[in-house]
N, C-alpha and C. Protein backbone atom coordinates (compact mmCIF):
# COMPACT_ATOMS: atom_id res chain seq x y z
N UNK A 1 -12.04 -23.72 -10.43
CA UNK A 1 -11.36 -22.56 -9.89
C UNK A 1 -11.10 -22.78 -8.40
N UNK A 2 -10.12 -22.02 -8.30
CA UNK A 2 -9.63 -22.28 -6.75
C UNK A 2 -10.88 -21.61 -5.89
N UNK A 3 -10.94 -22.50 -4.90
CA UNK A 3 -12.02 -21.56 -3.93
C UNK A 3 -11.55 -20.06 -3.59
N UNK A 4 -10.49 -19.94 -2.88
CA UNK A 4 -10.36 -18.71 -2.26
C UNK A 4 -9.65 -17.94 -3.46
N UNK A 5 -9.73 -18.30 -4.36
CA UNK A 5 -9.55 -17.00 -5.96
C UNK A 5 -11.37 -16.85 -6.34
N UNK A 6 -12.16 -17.55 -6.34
CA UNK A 6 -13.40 -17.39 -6.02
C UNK A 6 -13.66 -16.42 -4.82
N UNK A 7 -13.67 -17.00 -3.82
CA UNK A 7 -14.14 -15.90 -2.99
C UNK A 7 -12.86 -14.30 -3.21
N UNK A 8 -11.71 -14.20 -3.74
CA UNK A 8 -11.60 -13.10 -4.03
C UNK A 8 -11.99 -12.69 -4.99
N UNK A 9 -12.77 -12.92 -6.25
CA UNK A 9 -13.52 -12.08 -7.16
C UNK A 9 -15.03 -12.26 -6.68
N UNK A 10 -15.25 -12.33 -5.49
CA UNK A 10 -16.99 -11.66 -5.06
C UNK A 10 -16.38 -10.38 -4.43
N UNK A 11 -15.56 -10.77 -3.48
CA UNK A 11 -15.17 -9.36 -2.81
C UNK A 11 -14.40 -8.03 -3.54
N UNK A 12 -13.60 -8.51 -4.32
CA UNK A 12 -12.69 -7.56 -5.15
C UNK A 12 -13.06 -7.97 -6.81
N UNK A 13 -13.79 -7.44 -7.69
CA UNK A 13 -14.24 -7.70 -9.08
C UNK A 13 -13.09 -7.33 -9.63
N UNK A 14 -12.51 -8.52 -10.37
CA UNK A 14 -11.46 -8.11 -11.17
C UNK A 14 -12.03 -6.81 -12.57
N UNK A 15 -11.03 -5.81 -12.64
CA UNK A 15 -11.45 -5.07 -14.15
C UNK A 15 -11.08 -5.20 -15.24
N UNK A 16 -10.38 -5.86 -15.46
CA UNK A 16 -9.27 -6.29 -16.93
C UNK A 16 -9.70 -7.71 -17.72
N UNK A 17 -10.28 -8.23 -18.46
CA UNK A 17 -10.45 -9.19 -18.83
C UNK A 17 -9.44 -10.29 -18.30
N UNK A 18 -9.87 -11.12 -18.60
CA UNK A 18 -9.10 -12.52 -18.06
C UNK A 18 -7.97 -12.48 -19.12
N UNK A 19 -6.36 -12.76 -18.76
CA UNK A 19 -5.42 -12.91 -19.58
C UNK A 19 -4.57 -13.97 -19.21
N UNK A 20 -4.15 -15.08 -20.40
CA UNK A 20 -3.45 -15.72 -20.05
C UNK A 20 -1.70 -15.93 -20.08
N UNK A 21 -1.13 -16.12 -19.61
CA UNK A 21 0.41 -15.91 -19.34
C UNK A 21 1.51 -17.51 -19.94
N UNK A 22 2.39 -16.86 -20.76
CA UNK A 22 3.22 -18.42 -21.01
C UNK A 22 3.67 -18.82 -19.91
N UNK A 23 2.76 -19.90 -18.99
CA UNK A 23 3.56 -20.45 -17.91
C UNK A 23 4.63 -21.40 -17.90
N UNK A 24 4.34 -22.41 -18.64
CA UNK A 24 5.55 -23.38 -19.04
C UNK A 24 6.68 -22.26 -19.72
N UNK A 25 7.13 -21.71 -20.20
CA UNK A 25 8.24 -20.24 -20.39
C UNK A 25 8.64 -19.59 -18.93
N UNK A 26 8.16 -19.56 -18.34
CA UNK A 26 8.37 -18.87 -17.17
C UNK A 26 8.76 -19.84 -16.32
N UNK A 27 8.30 -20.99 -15.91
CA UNK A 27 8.24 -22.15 -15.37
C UNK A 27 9.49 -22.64 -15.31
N UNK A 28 9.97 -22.68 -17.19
CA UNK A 28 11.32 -22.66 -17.24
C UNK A 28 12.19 -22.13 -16.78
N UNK A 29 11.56 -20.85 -16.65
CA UNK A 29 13.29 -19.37 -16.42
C UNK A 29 12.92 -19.81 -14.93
N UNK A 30 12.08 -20.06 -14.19
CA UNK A 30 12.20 -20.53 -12.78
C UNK A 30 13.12 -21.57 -12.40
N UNK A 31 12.68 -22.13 -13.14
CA UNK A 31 13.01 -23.86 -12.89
C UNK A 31 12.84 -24.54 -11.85
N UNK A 32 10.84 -24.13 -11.80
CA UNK A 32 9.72 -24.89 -10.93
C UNK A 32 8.81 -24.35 -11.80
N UNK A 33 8.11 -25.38 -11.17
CA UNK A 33 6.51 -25.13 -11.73
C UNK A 33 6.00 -24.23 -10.12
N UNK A 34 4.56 -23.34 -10.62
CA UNK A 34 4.31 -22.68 -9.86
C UNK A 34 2.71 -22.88 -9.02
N UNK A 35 2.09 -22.54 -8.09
CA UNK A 35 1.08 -23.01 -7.82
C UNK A 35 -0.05 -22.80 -8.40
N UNK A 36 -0.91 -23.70 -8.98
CA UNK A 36 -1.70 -23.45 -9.84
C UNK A 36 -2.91 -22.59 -9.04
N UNK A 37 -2.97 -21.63 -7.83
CA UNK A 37 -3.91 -20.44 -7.00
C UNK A 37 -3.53 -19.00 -7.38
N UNK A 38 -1.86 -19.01 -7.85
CA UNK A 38 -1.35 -18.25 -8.04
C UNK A 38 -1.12 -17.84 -9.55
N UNK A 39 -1.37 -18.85 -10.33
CA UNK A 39 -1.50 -18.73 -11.53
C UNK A 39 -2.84 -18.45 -11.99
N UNK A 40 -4.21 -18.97 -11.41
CA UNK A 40 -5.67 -18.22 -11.45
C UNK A 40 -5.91 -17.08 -10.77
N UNK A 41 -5.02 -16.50 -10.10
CA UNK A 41 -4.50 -15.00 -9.62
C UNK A 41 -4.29 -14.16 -10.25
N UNK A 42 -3.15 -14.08 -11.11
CA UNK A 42 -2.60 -13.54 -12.04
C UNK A 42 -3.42 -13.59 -13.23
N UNK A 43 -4.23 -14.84 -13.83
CA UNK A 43 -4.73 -14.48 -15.16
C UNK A 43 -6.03 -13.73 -14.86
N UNK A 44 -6.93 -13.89 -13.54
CA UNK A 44 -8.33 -13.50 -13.62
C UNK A 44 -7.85 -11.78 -13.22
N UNK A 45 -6.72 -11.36 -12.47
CA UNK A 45 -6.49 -9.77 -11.95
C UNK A 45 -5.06 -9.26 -12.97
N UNK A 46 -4.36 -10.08 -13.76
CA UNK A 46 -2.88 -9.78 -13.96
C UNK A 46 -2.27 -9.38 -12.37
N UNK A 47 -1.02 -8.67 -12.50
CA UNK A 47 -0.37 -8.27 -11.72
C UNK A 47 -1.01 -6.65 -11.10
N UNK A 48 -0.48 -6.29 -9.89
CA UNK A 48 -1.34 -5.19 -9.77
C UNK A 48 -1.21 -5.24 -7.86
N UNK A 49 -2.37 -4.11 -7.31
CA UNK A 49 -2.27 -3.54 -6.11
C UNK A 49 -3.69 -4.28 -5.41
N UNK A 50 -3.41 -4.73 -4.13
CA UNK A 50 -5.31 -5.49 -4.20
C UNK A 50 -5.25 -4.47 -2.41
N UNK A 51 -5.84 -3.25 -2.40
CA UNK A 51 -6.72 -2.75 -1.48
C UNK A 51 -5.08 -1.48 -0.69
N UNK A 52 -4.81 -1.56 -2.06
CA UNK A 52 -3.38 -0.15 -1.71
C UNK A 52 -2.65 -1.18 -1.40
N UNK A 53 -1.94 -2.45 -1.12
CA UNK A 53 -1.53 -2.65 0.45
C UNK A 53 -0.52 -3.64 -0.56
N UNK A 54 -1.51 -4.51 -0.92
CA UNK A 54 -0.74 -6.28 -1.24
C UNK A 54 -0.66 -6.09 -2.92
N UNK A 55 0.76 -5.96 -3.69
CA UNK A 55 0.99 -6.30 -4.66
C UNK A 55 1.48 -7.67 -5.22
N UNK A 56 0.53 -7.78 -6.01
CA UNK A 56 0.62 -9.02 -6.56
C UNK A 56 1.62 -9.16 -7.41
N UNK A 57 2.97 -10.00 -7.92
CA UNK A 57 3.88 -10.13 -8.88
C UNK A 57 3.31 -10.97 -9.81
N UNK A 58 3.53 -10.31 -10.77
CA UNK A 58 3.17 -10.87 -12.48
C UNK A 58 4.66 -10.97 -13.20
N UNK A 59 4.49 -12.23 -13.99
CA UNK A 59 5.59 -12.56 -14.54
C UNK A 59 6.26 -12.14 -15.69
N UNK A 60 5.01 -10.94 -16.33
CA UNK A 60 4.89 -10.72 -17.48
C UNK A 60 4.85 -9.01 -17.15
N UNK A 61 5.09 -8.63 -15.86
CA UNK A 61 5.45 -7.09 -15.83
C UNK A 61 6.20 -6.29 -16.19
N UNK A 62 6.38 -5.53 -17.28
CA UNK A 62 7.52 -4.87 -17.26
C UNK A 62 8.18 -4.13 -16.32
N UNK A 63 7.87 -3.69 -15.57
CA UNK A 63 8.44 -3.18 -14.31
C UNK A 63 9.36 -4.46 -13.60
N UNK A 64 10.33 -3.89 -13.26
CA UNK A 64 11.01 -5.46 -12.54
C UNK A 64 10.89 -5.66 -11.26
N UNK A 65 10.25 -4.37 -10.53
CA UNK A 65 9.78 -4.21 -8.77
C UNK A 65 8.59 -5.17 -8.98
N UNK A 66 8.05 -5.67 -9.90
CA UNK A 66 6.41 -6.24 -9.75
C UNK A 66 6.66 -7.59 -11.05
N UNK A 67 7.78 -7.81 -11.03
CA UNK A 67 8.13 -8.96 -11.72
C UNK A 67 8.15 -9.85 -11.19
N UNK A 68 7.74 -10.86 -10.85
CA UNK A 68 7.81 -12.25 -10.61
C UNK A 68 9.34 -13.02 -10.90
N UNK A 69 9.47 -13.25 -11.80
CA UNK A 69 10.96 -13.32 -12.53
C UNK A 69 12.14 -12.96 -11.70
N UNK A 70 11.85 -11.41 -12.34
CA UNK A 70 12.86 -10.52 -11.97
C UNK A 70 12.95 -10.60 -10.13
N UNK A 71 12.22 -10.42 -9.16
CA UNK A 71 11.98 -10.20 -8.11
C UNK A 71 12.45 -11.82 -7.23
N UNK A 72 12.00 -12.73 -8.49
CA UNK A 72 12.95 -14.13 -8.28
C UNK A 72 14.35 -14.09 -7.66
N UNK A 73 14.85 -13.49 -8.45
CA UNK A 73 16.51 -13.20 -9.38
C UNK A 73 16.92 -12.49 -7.83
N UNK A 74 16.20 -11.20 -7.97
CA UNK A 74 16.69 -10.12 -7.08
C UNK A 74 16.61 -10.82 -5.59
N UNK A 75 15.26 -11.49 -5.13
CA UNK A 75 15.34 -12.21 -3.61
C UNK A 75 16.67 -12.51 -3.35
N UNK A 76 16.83 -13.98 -4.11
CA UNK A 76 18.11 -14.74 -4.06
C UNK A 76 18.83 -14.47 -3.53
N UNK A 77 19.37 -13.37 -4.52
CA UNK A 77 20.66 -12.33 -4.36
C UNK A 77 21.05 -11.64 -2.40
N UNK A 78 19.89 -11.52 -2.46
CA UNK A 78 19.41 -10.25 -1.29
C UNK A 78 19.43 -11.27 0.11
N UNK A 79 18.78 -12.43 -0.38
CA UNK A 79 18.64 -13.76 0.91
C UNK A 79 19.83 -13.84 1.43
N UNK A 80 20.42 -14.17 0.07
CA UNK A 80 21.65 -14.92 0.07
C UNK A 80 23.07 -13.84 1.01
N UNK A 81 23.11 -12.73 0.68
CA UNK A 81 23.80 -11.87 1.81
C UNK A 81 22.64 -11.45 2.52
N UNK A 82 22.11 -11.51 2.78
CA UNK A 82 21.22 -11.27 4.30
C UNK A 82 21.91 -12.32 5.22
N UNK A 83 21.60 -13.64 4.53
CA UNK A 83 21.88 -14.93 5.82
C UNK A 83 23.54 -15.57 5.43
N UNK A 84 23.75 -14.49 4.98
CA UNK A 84 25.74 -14.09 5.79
C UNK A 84 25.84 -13.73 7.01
N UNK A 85 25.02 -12.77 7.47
CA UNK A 85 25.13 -12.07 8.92
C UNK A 85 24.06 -12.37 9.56
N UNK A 86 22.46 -13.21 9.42
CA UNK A 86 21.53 -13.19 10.05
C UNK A 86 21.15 -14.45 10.16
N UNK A 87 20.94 -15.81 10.69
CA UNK A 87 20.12 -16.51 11.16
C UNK A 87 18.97 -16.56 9.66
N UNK A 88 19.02 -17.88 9.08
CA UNK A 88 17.53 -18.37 8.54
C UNK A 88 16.51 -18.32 9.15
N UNK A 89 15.07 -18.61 8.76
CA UNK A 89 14.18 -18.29 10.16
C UNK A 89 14.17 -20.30 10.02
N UNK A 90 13.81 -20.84 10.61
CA UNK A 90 13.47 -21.94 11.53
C UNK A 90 13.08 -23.11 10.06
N UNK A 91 11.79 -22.45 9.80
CA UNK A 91 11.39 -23.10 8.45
C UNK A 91 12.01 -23.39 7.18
N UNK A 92 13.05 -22.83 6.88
CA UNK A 92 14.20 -22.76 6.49
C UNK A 92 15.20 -23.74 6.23
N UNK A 93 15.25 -24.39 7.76
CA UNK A 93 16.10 -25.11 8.05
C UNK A 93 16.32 -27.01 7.33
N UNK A 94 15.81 -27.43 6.79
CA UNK A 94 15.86 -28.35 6.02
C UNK A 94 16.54 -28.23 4.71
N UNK A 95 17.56 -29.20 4.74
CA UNK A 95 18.29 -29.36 3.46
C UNK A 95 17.18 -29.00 1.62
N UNK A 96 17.45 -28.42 0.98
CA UNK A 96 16.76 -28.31 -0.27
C UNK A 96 15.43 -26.99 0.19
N UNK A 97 15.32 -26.78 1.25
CA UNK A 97 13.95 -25.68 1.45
C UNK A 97 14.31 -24.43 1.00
N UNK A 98 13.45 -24.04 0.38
CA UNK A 98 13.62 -22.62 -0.26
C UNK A 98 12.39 -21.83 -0.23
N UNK A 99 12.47 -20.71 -0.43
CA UNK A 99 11.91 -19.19 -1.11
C UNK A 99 11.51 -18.16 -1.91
N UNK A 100 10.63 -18.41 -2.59
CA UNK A 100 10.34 -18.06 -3.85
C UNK A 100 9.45 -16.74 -3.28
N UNK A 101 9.62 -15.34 -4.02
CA UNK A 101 8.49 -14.12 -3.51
C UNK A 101 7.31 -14.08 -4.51
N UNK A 102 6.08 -13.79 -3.69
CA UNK A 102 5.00 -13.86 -4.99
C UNK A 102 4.27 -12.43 -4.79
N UNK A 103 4.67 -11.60 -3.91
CA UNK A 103 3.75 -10.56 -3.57
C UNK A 103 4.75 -9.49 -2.50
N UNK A 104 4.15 -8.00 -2.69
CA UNK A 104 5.06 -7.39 -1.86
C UNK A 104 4.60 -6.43 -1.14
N UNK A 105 5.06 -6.05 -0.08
CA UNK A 105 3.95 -5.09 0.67
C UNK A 105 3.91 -3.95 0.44
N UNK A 106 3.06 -2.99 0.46
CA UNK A 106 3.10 -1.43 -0.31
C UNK A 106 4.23 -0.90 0.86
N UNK A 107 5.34 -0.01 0.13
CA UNK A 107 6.01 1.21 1.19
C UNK A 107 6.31 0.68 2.65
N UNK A 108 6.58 -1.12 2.51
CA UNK A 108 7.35 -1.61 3.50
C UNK A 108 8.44 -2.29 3.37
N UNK A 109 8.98 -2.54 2.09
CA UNK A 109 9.90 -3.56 2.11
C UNK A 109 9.63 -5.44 2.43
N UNK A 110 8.55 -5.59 3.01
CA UNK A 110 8.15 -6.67 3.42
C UNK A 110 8.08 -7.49 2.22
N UNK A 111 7.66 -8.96 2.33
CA UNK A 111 7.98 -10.00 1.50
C UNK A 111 6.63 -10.43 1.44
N UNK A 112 5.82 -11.29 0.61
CA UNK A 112 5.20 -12.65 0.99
C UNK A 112 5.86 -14.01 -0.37
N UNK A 113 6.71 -14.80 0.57
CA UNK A 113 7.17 -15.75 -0.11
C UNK A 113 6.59 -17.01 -0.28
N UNK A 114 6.83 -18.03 -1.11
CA UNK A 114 6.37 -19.28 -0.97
C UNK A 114 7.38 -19.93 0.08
N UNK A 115 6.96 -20.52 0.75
CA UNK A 115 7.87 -21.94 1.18
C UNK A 115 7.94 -23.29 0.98
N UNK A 116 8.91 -22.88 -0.16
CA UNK A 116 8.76 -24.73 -1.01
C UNK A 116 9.85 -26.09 -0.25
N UNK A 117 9.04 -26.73 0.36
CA UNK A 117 10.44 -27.80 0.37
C UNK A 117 10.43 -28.59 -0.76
N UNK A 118 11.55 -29.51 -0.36
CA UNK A 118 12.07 -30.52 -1.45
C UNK A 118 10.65 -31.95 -1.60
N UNK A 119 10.34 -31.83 -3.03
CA UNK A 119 9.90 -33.43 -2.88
C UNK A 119 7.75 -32.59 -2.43
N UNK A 120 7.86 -31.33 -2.38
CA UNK A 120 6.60 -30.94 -2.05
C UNK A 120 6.03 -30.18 -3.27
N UNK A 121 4.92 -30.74 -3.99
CA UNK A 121 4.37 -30.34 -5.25
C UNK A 121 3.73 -28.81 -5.05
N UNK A 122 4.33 -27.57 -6.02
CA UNK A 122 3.68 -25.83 -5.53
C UNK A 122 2.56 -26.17 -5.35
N UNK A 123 1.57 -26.66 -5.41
CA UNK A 123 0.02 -26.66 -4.49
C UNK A 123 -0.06 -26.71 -2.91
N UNK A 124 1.16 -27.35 -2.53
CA UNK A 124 1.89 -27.95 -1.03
C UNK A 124 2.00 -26.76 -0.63
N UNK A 125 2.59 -26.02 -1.25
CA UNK A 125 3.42 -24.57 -0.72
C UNK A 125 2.85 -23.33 0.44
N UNK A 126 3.31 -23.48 1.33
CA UNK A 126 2.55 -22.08 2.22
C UNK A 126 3.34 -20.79 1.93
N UNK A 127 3.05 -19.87 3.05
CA UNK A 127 2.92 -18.77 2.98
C UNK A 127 4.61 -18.63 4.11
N UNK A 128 5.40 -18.06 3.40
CA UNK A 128 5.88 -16.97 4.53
C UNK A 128 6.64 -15.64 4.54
N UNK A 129 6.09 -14.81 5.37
CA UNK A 129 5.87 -13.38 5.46
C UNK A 129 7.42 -13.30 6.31
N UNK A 130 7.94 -12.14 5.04
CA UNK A 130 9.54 -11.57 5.92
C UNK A 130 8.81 -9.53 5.75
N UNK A 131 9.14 -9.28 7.54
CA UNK A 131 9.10 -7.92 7.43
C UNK A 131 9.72 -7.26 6.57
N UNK A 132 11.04 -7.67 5.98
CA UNK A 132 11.39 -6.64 5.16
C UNK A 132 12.73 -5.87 5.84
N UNK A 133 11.82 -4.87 6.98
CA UNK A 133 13.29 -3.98 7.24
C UNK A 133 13.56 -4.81 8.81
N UNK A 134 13.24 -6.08 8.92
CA UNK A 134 13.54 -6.09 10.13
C UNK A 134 14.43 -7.61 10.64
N UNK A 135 14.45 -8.62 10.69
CA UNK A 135 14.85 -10.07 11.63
C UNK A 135 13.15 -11.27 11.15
N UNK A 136 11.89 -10.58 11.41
CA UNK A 136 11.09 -11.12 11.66
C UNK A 136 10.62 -12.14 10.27
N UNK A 137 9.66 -13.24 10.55
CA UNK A 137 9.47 -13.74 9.65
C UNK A 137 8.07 -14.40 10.37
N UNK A 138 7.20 -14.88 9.32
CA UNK A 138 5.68 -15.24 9.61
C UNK A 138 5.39 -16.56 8.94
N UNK A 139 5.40 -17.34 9.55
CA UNK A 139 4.52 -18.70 8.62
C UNK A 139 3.41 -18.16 8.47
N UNK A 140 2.34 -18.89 7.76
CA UNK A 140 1.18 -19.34 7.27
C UNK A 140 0.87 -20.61 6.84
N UNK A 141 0.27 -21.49 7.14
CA UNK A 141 0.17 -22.83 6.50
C UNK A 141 -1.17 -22.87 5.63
N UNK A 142 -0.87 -22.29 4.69
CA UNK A 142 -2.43 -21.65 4.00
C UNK A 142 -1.32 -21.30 2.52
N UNK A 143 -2.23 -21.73 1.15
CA UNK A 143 -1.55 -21.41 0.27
C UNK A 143 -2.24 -19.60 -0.08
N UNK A 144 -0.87 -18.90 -1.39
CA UNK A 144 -1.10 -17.73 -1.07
C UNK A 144 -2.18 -17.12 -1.51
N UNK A 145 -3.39 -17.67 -2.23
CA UNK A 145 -4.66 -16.88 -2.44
C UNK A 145 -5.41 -17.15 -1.30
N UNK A 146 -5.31 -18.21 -0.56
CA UNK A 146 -6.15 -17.84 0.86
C UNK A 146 -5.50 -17.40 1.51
N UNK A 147 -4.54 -16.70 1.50
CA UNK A 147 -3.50 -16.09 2.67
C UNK A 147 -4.03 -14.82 2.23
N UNK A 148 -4.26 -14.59 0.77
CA UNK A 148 -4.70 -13.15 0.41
C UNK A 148 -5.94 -12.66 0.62
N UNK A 149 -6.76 -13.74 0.84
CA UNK A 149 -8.56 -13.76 0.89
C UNK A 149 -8.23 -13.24 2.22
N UNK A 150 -7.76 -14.06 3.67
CA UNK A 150 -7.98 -13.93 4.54
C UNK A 150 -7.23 -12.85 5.00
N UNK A 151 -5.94 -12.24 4.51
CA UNK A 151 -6.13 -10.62 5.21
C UNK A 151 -6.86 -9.28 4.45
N UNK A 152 -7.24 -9.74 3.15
CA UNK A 152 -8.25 -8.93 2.49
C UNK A 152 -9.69 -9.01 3.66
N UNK A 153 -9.95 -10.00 4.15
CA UNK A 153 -11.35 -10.04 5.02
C UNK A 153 -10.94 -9.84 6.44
N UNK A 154 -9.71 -9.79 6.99
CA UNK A 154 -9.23 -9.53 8.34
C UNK A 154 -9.24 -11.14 8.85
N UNK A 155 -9.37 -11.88 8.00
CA UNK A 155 -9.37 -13.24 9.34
C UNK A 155 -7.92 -13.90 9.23
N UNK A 156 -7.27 -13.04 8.95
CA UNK A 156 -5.56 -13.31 8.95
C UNK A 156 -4.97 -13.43 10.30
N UNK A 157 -4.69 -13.87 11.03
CA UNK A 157 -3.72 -13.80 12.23
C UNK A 157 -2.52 -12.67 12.10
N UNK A 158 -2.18 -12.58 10.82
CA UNK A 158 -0.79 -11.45 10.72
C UNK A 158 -0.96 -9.99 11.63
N UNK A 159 0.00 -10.03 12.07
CA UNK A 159 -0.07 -8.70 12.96
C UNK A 159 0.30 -7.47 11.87
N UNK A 160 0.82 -8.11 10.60
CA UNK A 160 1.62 -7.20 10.07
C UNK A 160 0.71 -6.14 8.83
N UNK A 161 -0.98 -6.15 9.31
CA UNK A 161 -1.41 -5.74 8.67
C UNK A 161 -2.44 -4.38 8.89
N UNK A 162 -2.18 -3.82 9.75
CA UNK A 162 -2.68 -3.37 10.96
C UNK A 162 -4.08 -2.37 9.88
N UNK A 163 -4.05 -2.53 8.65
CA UNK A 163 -5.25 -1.10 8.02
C UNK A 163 -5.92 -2.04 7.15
N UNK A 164 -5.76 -3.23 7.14
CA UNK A 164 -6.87 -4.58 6.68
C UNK A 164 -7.68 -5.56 7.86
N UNK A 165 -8.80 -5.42 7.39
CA UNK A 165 -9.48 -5.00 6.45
C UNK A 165 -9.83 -3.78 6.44
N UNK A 166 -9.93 -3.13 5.01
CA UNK A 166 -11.38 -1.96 4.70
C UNK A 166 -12.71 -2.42 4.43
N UNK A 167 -13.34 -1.17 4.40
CA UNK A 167 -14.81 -1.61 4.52
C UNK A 167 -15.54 -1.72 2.53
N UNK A 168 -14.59 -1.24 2.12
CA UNK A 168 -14.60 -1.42 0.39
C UNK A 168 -13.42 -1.65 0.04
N UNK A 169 -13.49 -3.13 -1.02
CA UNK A 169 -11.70 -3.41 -1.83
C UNK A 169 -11.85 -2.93 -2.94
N UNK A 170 -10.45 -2.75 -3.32
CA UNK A 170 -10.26 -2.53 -4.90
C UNK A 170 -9.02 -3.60 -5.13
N UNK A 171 -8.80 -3.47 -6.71
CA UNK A 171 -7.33 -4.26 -7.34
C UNK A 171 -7.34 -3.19 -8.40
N UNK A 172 -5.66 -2.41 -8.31
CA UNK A 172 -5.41 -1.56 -8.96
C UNK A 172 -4.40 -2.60 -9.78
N UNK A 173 -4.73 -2.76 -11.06
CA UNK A 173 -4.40 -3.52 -12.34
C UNK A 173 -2.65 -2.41 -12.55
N UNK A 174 -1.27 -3.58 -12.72
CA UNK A 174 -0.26 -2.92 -13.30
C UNK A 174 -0.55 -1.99 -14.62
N UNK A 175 -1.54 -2.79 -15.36
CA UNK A 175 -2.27 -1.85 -16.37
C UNK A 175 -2.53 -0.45 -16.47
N UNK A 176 -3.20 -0.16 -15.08
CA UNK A 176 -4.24 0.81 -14.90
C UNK A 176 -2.53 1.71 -14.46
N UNK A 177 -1.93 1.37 -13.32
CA UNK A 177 -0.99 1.99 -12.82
C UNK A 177 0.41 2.46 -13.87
N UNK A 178 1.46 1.36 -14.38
CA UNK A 178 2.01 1.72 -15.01
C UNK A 178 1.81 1.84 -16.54
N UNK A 179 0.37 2.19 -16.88
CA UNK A 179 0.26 2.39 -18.44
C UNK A 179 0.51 1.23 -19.35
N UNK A 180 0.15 -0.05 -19.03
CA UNK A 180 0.68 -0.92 -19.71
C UNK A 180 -0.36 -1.41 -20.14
N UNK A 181 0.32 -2.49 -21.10
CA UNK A 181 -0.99 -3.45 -21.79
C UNK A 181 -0.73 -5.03 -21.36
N UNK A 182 -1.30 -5.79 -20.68
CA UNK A 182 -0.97 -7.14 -21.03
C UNK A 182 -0.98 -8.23 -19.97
């Protein structure tokens, strides 16, 4: 198991049994493979809310705001006329580099994306944070379950988190929230 998916089930106890997801199916409709931190993410919590704040995308959500997939599809779209009128951010800038979203911020619009370049295996992949309603954008050179450990515990550098840490976590399961099974 990944370390820092370890250290997030001491701090946050997953409630849902462990479930596993057709990744090679999904993998496909991507057309990438995905990081295997993010995939022991999703099966030990499913998709869901970790401390009000950071929603996790599951691929297997029916909801399409918390779809993985779907939220794929929709970035793209959204990138793609954004940086008609706006400047890429920096990291960006290499032929074949792209953006994949794996998580979204509660009631901000904000992003947390992968940043995949070309020729770099998803384990490679860091972290980067788009405000959402604004220009700004955040590296991380940390893949995204320690990006999640460390603003779940406050040792995040992100400014963009200003009510993490709390002094007790939870993970509110898509389950628990939208009535679902799976």
């Amino acid at each position: 198991m990944h370390a820092a998916v370890a250290g997030l089930i001491e701090i946050v106890p997953p409630g849902s049994p462990r479930r596993t997801r057709d990744w090679n199916g999904v993998e496909r409709v991507l057309g990438t493979q995905l990081p295997e931190d993010y995939k022991e993410l999703v099966e030990v919590y499913g998709g869901g809310v970790f401390d009000k704040t950071v929603w996790l995308f599951d691929p297997h959500c029916p909801d399409e705001d918390y779809n993985l997939v779907a939220q794929s599809a929709e970035r793209e779209e959204v990138l793609a006329r954004l940086w008609q009128s706006e400047p890429k951010p920096a990291e960006l800038d290499g032929p074949g580099t792209r953006v994949l979203p794996w998580a979204s911020i509660e009631d901000s619009g904000a992003m947390l994306y992968w940043l995949a370049g070309p020729g770099q295996s998803p384990n490679e992949w860091t972290v980067l944070f788009n405000e959402g309603r604004g220009p700004e954008w955040e590296h991380h050179a940390t893949q995204c379950a320690s990006f999640l450990l460390a603003v779940l515990t406050g040792e995040s550098e992100s400014s963009y988190f200003p009510d993490l840490p709390t002094d007790t976590h939870q993970f509110d399961s898509n389950d628990e929230i939208l009535g679902e099974k799976g």
